[in-house]
PDB file of N, CA and C in Angstrom:
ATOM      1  N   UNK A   1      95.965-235.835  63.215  1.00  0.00           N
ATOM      2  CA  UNK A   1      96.893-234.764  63.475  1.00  0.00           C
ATOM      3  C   UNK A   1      96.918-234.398  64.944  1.00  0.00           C
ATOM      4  N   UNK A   2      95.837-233.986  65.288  1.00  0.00           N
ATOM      5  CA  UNK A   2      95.704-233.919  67.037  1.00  0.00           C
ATOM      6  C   UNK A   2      94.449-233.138  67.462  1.00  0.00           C
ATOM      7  N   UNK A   3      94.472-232.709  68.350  1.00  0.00           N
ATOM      8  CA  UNK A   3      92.588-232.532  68.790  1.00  0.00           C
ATOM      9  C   UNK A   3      92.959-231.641  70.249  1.00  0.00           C
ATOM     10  N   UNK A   4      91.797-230.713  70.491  1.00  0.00           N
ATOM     11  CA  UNK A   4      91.790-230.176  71.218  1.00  0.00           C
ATOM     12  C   UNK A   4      90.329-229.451  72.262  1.00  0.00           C
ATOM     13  N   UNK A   5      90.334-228.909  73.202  1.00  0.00           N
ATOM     14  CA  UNK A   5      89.091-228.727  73.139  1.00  0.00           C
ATOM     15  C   UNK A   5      88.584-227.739  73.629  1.00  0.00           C
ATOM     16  N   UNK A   6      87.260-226.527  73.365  1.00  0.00           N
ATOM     17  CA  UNK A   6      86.816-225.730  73.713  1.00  0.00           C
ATOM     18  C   UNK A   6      86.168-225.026  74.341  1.00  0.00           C
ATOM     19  N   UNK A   7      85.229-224.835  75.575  1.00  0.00           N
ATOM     20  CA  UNK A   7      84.184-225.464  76.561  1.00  0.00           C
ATOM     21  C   UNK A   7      83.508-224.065  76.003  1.00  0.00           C
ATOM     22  N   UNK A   8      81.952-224.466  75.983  1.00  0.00           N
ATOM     23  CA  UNK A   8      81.352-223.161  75.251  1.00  0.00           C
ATOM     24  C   UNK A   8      80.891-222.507  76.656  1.00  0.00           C
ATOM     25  N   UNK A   9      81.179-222.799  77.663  1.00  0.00           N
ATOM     26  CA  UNK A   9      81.020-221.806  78.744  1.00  0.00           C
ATOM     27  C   UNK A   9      82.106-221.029  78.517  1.00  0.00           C
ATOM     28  N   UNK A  10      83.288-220.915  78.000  1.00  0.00           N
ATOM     29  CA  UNK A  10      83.817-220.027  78.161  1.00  0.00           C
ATOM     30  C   UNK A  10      84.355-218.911  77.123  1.00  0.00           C
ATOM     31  N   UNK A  11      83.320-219.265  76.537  1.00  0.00           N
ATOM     32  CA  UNK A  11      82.487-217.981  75.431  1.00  0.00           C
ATOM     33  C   UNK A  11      81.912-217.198  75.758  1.00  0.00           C
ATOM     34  N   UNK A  12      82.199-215.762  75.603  1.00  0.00           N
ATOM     35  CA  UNK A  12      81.418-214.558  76.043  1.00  0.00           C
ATOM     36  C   UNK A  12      79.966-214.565  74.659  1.00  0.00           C
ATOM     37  N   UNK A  13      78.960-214.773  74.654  1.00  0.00           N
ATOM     38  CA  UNK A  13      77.820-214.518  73.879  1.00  0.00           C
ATOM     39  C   UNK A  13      78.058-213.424  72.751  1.00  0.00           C
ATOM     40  N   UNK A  14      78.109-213.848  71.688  1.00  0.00           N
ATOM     41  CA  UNK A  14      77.744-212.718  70.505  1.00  0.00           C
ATOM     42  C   UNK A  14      79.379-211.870  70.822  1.00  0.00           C
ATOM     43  N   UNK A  15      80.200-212.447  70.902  1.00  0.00           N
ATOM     44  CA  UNK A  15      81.356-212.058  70.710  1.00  0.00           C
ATOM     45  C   UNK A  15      82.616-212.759  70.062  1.00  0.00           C
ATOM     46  N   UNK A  16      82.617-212.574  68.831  1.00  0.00           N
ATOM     47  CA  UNK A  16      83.780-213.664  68.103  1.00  0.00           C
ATOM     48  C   UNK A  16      85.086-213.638  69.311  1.00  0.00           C
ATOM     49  N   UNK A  17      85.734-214.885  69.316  1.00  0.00           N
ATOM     50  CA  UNK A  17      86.785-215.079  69.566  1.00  0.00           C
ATOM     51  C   UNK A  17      88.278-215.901  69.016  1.00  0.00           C
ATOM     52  N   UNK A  18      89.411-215.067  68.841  1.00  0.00           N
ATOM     53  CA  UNK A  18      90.194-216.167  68.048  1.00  0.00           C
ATOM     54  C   UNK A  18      91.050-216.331  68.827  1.00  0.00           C
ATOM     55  N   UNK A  19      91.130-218.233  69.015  1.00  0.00           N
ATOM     56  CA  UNK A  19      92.383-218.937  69.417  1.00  0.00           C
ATOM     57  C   UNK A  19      92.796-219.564  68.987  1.00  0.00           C
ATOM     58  N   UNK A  20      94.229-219.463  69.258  1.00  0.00           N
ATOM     59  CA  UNK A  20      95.203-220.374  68.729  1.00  0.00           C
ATOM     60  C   UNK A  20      95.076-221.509  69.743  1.00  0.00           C
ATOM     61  N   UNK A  21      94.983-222.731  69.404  1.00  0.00           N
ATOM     62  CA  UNK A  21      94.853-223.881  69.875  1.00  0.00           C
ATOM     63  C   UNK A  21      96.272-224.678  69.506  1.00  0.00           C
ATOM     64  N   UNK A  22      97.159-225.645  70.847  1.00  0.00           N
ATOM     65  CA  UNK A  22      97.969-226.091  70.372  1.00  0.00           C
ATOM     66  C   UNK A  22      97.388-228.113  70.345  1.00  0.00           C
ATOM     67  N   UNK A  23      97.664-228.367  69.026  1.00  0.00           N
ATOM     68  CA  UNK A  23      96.838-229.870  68.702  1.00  0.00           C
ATOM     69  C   UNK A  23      97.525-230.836  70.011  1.00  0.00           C
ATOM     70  N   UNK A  24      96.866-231.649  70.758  1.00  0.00           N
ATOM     71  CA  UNK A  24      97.441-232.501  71.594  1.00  0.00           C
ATOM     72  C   UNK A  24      96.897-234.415  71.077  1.00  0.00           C
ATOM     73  N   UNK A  25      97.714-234.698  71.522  1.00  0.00           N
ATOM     74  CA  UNK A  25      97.740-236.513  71.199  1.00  0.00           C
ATOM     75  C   UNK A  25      95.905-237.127  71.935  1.00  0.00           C
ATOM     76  N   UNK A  26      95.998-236.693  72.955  1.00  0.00           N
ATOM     77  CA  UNK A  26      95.335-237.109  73.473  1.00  0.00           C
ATOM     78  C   UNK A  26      94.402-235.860  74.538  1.00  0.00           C
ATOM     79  N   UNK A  27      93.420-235.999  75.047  1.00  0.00           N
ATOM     80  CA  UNK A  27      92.932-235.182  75.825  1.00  0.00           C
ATOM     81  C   UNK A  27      93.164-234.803  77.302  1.00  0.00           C
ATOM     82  N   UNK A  28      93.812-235.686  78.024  1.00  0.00           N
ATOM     83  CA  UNK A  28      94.616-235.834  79.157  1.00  0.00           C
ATOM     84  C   UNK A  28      96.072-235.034  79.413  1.00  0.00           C
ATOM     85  N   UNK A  29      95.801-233.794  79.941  1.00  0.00           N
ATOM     86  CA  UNK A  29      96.860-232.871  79.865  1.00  0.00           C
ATOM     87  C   UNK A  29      97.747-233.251  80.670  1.00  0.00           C
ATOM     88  N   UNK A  30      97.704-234.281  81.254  1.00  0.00           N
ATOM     89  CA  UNK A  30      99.552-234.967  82.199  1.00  0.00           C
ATOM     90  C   UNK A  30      99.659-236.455  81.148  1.00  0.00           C
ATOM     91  N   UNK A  31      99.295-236.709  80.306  1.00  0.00           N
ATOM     92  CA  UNK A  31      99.427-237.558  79.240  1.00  0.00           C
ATOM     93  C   UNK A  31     100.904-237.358  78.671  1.00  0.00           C
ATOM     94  N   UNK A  32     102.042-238.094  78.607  1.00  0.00           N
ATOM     95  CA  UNK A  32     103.264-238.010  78.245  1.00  0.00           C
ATOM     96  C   UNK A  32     103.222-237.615  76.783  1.00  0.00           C
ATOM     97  N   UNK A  33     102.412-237.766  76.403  1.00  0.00           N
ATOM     98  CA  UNK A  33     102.356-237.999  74.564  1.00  0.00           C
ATOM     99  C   UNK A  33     102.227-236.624  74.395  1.00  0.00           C
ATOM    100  N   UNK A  34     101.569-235.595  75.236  1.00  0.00           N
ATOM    101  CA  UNK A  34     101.293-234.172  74.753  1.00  0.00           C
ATOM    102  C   UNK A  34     102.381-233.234  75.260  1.00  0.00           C
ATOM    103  N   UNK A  35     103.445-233.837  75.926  1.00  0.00           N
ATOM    104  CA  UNK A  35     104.726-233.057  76.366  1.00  0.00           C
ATOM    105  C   UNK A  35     104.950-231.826  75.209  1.00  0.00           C
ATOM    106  N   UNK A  36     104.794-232.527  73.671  1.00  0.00           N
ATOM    107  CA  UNK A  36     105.507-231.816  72.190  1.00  0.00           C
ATOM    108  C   UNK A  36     104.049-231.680  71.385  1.00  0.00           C
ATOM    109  N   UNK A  37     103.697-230.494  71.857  1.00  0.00           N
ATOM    110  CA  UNK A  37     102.407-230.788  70.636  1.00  0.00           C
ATOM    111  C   UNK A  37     102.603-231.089  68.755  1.00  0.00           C
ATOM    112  N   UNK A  38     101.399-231.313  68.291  1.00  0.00           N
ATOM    113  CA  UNK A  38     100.900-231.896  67.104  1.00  0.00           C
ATOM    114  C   UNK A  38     100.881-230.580  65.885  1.00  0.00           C
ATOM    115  N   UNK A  39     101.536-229.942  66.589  1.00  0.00           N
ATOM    116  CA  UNK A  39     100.734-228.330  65.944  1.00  0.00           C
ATOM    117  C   UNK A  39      99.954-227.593  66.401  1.00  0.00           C
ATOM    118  N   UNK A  40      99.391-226.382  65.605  1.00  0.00           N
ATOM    119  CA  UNK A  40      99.028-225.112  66.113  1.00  0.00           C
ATOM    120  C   UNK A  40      97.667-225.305  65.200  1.00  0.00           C
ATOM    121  N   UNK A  41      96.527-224.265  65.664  1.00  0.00           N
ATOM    122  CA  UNK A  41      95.269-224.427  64.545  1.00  0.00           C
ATOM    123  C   UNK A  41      94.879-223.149  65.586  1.00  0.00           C
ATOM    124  N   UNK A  42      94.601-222.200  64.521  1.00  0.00           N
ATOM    125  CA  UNK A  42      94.120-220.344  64.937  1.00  0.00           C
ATOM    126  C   UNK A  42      92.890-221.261  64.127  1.00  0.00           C
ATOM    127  N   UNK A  43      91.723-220.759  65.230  1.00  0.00           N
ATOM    128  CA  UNK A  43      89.908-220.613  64.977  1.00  0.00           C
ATOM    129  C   UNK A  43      89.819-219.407  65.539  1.00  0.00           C
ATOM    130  N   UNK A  44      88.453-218.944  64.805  1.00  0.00           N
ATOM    131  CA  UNK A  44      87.285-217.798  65.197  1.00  0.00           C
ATOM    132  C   UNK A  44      86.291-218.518  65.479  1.00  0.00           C
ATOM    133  N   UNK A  45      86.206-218.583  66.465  1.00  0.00           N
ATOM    134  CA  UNK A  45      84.815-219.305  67.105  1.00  0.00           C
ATOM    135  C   UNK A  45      83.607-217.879  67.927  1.00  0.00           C
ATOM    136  N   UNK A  46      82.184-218.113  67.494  1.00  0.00           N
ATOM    137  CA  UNK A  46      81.436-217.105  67.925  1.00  0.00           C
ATOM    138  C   UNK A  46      80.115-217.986  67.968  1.00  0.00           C
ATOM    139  N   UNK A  47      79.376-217.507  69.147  1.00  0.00           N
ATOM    140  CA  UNK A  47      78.260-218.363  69.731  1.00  0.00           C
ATOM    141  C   UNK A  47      77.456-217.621  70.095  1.00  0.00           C
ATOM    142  N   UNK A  48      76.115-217.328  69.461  1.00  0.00           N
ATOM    143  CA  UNK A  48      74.767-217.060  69.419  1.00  0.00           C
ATOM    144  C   UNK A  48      74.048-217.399  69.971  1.00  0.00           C
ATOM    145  N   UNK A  49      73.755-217.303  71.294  1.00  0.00           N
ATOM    146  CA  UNK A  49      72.844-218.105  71.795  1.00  0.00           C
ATOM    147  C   UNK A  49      71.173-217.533  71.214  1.00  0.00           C
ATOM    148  N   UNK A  50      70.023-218.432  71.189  1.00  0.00           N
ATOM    149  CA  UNK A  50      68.930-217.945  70.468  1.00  0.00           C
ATOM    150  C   UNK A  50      68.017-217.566  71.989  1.00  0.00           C
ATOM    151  N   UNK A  51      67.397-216.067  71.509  1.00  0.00           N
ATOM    152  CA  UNK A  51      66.997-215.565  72.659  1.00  0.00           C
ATOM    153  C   UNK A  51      65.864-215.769  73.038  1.00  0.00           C
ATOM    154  N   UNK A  52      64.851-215.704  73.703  1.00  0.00           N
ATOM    155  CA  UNK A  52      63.563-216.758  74.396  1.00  0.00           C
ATOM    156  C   UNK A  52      62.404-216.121  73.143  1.00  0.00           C
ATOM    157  N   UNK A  53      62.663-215.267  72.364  1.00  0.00           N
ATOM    158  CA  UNK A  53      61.167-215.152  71.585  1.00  0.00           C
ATOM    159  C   UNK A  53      61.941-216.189  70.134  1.00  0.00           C
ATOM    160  N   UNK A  54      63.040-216.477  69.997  1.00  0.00           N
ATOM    161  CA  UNK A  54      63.087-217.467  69.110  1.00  0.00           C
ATOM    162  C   UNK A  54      62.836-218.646  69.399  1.00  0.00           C
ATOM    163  N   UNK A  55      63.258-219.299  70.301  1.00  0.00           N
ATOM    164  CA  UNK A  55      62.653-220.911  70.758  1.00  0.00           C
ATOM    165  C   UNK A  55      61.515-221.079  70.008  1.00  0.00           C
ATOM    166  N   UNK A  56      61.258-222.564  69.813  1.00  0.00           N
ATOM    167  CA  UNK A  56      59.843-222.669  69.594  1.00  0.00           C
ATOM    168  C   UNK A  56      59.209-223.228  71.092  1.00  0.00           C
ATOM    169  N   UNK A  57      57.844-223.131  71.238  1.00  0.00           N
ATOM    170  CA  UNK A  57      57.370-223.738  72.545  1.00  0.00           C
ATOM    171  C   UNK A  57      57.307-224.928  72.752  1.00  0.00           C
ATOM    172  N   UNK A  58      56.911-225.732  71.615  1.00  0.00           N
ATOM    173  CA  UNK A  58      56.467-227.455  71.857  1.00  0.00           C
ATOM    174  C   UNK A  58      58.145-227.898  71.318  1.00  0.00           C
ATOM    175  N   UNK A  59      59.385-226.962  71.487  1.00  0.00           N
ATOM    176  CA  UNK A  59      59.760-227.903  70.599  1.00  0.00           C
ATOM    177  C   UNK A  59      60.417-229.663  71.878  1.00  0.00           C
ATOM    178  N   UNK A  60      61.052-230.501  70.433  1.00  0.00           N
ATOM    179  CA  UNK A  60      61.572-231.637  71.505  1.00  0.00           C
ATOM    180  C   UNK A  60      62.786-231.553  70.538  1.00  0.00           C
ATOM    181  N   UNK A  61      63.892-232.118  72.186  1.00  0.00           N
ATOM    182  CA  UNK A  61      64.889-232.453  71.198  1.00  0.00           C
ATOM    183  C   UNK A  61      64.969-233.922  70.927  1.00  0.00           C
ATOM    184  N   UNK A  62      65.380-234.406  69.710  1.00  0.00           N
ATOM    185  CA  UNK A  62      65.947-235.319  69.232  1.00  0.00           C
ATOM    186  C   UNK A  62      67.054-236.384  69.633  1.00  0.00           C
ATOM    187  N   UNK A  63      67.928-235.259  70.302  1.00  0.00           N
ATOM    188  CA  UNK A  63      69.135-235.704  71.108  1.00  0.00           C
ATOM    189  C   UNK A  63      69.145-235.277  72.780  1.00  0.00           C
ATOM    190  N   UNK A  64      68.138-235.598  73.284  1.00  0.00           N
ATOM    191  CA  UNK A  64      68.349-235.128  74.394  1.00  0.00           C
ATOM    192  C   UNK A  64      69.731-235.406  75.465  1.00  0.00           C
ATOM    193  N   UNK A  65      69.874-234.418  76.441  1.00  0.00           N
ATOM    194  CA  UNK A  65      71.191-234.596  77.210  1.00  0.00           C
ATOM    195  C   UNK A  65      70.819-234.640  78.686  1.00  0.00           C
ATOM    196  N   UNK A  66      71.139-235.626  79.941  1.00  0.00           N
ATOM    197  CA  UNK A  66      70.718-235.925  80.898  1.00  0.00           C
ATOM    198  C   UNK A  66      70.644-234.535  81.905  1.00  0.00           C
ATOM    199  N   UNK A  67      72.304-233.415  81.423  1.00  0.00           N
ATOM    200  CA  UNK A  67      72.319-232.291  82.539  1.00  0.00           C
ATOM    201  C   UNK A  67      73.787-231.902  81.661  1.00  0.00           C
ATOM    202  N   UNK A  68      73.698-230.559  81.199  1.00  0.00           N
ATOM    203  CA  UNK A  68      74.432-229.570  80.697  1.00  0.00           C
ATOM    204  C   UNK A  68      75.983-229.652  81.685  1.00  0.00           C
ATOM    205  N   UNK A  69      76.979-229.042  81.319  1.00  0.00           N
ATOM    206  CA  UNK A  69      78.183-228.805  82.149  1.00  0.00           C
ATOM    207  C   UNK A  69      77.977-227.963  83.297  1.00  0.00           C
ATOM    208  N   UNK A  70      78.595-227.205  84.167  1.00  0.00           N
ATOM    209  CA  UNK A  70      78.027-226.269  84.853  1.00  0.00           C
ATOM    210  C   UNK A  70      78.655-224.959  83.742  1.00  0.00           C
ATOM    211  N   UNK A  71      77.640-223.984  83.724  1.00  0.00           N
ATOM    212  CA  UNK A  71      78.153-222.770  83.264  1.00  0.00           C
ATOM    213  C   UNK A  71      77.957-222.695  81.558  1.00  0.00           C
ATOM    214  N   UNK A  72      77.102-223.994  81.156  1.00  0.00           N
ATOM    215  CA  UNK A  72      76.899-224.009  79.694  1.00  0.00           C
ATOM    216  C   UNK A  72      75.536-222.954  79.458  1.00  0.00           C
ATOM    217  N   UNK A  73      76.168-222.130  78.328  1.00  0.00           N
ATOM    218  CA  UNK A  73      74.389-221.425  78.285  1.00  0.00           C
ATOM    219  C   UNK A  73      73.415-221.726  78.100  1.00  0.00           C
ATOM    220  N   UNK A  74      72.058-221.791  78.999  1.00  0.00           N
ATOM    221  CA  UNK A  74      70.449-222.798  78.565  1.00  0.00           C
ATOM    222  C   UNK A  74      70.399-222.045  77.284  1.00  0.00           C
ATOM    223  N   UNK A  75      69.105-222.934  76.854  1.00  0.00           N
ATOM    224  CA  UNK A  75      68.793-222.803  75.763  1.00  0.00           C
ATOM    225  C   UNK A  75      68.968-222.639  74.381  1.00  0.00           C
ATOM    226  N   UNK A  76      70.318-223.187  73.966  1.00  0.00           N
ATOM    227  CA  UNK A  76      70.996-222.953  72.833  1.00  0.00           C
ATOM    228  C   UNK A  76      71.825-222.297  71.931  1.00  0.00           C
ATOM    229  N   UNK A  77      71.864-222.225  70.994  1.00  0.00           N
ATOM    230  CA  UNK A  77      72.213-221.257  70.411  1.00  0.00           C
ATOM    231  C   UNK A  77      72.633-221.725  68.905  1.00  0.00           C
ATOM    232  N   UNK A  78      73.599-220.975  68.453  1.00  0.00           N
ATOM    233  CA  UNK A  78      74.201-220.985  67.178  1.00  0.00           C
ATOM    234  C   UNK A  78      75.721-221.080  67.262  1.00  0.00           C
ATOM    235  N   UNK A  79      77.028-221.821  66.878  1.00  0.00           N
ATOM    236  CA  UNK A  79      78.025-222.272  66.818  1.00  0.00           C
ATOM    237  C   UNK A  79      78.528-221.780  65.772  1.00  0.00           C
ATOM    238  N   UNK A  80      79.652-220.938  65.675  1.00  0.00           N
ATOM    239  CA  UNK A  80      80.395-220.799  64.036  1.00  0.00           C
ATOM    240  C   UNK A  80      81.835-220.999  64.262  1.00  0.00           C
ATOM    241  N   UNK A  81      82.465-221.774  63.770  1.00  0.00           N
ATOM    242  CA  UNK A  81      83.660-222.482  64.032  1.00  0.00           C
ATOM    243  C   UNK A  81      84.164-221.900  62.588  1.00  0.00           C
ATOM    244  N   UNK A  82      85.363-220.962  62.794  1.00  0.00           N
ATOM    245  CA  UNK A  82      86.071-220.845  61.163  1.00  0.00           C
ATOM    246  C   UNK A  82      87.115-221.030  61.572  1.00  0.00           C
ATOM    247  N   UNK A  83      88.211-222.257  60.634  1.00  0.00           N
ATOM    248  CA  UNK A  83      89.484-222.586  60.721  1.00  0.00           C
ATOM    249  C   UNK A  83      90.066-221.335  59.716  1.00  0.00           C
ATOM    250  N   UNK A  84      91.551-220.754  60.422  1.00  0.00           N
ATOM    251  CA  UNK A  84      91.996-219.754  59.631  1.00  0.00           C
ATOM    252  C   UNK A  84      93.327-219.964  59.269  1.00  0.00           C
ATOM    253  N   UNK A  85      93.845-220.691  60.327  1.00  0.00           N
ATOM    254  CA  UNK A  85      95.389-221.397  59.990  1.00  0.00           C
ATOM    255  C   UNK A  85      96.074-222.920  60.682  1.00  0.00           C
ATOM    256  N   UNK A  86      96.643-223.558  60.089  1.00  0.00           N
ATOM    257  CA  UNK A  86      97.345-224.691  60.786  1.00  0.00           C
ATOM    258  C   UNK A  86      98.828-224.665  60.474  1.00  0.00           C
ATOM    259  N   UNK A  87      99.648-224.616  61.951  1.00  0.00           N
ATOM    260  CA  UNK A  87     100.702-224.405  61.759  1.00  0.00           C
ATOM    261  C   UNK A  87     102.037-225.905  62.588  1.00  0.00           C
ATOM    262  N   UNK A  88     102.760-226.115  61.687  1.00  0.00           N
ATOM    263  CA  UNK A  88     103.617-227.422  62.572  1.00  0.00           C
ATOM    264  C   UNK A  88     102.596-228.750  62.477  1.00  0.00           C
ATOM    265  N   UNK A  89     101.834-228.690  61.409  1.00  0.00           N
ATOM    266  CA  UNK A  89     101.465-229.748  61.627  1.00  0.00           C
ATOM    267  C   UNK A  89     101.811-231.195  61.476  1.00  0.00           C
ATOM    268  N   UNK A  90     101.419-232.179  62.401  1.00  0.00           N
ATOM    269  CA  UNK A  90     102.584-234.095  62.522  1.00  0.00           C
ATOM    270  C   UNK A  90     101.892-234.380  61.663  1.00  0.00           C
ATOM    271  N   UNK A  91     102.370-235.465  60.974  1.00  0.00           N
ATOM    272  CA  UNK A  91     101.819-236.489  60.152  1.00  0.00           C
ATOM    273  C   UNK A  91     102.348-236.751  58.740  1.00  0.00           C
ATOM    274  N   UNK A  92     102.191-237.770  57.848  1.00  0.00           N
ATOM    275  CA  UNK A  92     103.237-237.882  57.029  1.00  0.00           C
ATOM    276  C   UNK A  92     102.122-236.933  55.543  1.00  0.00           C
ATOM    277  N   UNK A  93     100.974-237.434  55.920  1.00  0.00           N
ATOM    278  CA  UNK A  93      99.474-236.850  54.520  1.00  0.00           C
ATOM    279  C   UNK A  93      98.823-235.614  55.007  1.00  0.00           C
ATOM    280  N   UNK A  94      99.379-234.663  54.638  1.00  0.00           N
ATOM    281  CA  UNK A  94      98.191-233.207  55.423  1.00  0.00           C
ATOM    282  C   UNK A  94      97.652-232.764  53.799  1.00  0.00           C
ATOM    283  N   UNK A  95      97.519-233.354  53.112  1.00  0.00           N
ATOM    284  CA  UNK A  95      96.642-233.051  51.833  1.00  0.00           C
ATOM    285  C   UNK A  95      95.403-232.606  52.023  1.00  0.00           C
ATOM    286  N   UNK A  96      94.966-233.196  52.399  1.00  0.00           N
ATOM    287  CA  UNK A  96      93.417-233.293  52.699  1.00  0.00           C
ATOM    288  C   UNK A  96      92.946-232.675  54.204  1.00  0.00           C
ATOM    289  N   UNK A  97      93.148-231.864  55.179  1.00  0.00           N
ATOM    290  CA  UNK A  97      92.855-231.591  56.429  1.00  0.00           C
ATOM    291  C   UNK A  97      91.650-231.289  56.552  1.00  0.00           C
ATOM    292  N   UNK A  98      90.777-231.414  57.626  1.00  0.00           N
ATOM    293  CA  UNK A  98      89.533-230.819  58.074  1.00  0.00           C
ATOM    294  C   UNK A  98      89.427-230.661  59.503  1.00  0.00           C
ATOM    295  N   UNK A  99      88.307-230.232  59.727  1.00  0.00           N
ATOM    296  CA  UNK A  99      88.140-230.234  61.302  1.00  0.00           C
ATOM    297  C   UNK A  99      86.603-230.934  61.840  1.00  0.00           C
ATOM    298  N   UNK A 100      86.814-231.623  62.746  1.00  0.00           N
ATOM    299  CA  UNK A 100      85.657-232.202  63.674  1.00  0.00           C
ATOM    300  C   UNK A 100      85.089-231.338  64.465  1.00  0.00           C
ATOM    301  N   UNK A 101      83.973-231.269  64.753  1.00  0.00           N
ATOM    302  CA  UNK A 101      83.608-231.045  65.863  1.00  0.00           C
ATOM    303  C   UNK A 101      82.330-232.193  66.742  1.00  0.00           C
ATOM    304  N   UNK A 102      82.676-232.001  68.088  1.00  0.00           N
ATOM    305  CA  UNK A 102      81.650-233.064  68.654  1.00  0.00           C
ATOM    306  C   UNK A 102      80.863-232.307  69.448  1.00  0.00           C
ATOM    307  N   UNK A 103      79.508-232.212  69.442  1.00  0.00           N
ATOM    308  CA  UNK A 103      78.822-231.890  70.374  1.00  0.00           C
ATOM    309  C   UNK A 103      76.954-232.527  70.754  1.00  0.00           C
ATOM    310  N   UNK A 104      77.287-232.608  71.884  1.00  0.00           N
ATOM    311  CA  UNK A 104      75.800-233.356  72.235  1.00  0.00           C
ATOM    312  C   UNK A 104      75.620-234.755  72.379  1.00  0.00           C
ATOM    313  N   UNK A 105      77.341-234.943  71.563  1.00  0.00           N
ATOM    314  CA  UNK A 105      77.431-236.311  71.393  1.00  0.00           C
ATOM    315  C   UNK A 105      77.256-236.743  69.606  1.00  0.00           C
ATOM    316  N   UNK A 106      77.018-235.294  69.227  1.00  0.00           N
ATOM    317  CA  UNK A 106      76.429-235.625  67.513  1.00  0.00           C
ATOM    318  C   UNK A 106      77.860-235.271  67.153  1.00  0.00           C
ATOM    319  N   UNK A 107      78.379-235.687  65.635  1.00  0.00           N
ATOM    320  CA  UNK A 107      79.953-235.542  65.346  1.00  0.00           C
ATOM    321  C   UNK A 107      79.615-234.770  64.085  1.00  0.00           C
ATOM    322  N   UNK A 108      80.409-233.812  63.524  1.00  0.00           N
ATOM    323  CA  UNK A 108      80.358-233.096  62.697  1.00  0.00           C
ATOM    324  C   UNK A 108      81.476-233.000  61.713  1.00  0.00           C
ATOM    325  N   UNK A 109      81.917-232.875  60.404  1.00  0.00           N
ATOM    326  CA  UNK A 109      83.625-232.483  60.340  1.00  0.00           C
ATOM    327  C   UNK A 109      83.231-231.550  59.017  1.00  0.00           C
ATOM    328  N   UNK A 110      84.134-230.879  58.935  1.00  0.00           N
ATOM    329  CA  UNK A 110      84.148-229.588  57.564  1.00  0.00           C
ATOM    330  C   UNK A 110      84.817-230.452  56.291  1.00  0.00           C
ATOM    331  N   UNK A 111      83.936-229.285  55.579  1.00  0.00           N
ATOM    332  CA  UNK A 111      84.918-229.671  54.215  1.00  0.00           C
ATOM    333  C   UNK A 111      86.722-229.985  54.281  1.00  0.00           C
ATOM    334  N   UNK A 112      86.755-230.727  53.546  1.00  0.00           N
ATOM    335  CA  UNK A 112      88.580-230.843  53.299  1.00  0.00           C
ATOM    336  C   UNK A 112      88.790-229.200  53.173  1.00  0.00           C
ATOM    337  N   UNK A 113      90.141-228.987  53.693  1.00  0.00           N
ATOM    338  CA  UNK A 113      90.356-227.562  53.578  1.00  0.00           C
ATOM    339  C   UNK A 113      91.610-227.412  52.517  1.00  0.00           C
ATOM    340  N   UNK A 114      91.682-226.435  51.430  1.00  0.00           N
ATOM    341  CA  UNK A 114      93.182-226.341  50.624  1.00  0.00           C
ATOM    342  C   UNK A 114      94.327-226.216  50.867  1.00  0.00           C
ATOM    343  N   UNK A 115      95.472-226.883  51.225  1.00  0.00           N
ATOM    344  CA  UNK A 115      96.535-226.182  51.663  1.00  0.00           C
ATOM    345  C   UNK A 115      97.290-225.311  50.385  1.00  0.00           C
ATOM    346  N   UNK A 116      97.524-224.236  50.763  1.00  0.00           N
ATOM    347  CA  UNK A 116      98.746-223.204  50.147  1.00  0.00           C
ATOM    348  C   UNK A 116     100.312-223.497  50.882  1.00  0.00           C
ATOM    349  N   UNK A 117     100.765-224.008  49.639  1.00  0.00           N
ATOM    350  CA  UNK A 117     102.159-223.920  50.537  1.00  0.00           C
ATOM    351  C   UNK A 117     102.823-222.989  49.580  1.00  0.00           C
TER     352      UNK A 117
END
């Protein structure tokens, strides 16, 4: 359907936020293909970062990352991604929709979601 993307620096901490996201072809915003977007998708996205008496001390990560974005928050946190609407969406099968998310490099996707028409 189309894809878009969110930078968690620009999340205020412990403050839900909802955007409407418009779906693009590709990630390259002078990309001809995203002239007409793919559709619309309203999220509540809210990010927890975990505060220094939660860490554990020894911990390791699993997935380690060479060097964060600039402006990403250290030390982690908590991610809550809720899809609330998709609107105009391309494609010929939207039966079944979900959402991805990628981070760290690890890939994630939600349950199929119901459409009400």
């Amino acid at each position: 359907m189309g894809m878009n993307i969110i930078q968690l620096k620009e999340l205020t901490p412990d403050e839900p936020k909802v955007l409407t996201l418009n779906l693009l072809k590709t990630m390259n915003p002078n990309d001809p293909e995203n002239v007409k977007p793919s559709g619309q998708l309203t999220v509540e996205i809210l990010y927890n970062p975990f505060k220094a008496d939660e860490l554990p001390e020894n911990a390791e990560d699993d997935n380690p990352i060479e060097k964060a974005p600039d402006g990403t928050p250290a030390g982690g946190g908590l991610l809550v991604v809720i899809m609330h609407e998709a609107e105009d969406v391309e494609g010929k099968h939207h039966t079944n929709p979900y959402a991805r998310l990628t981070f760290k490099g690890e890939e994630r996707k939600t349950k199929v979601c119901v459409l009400l028409l």
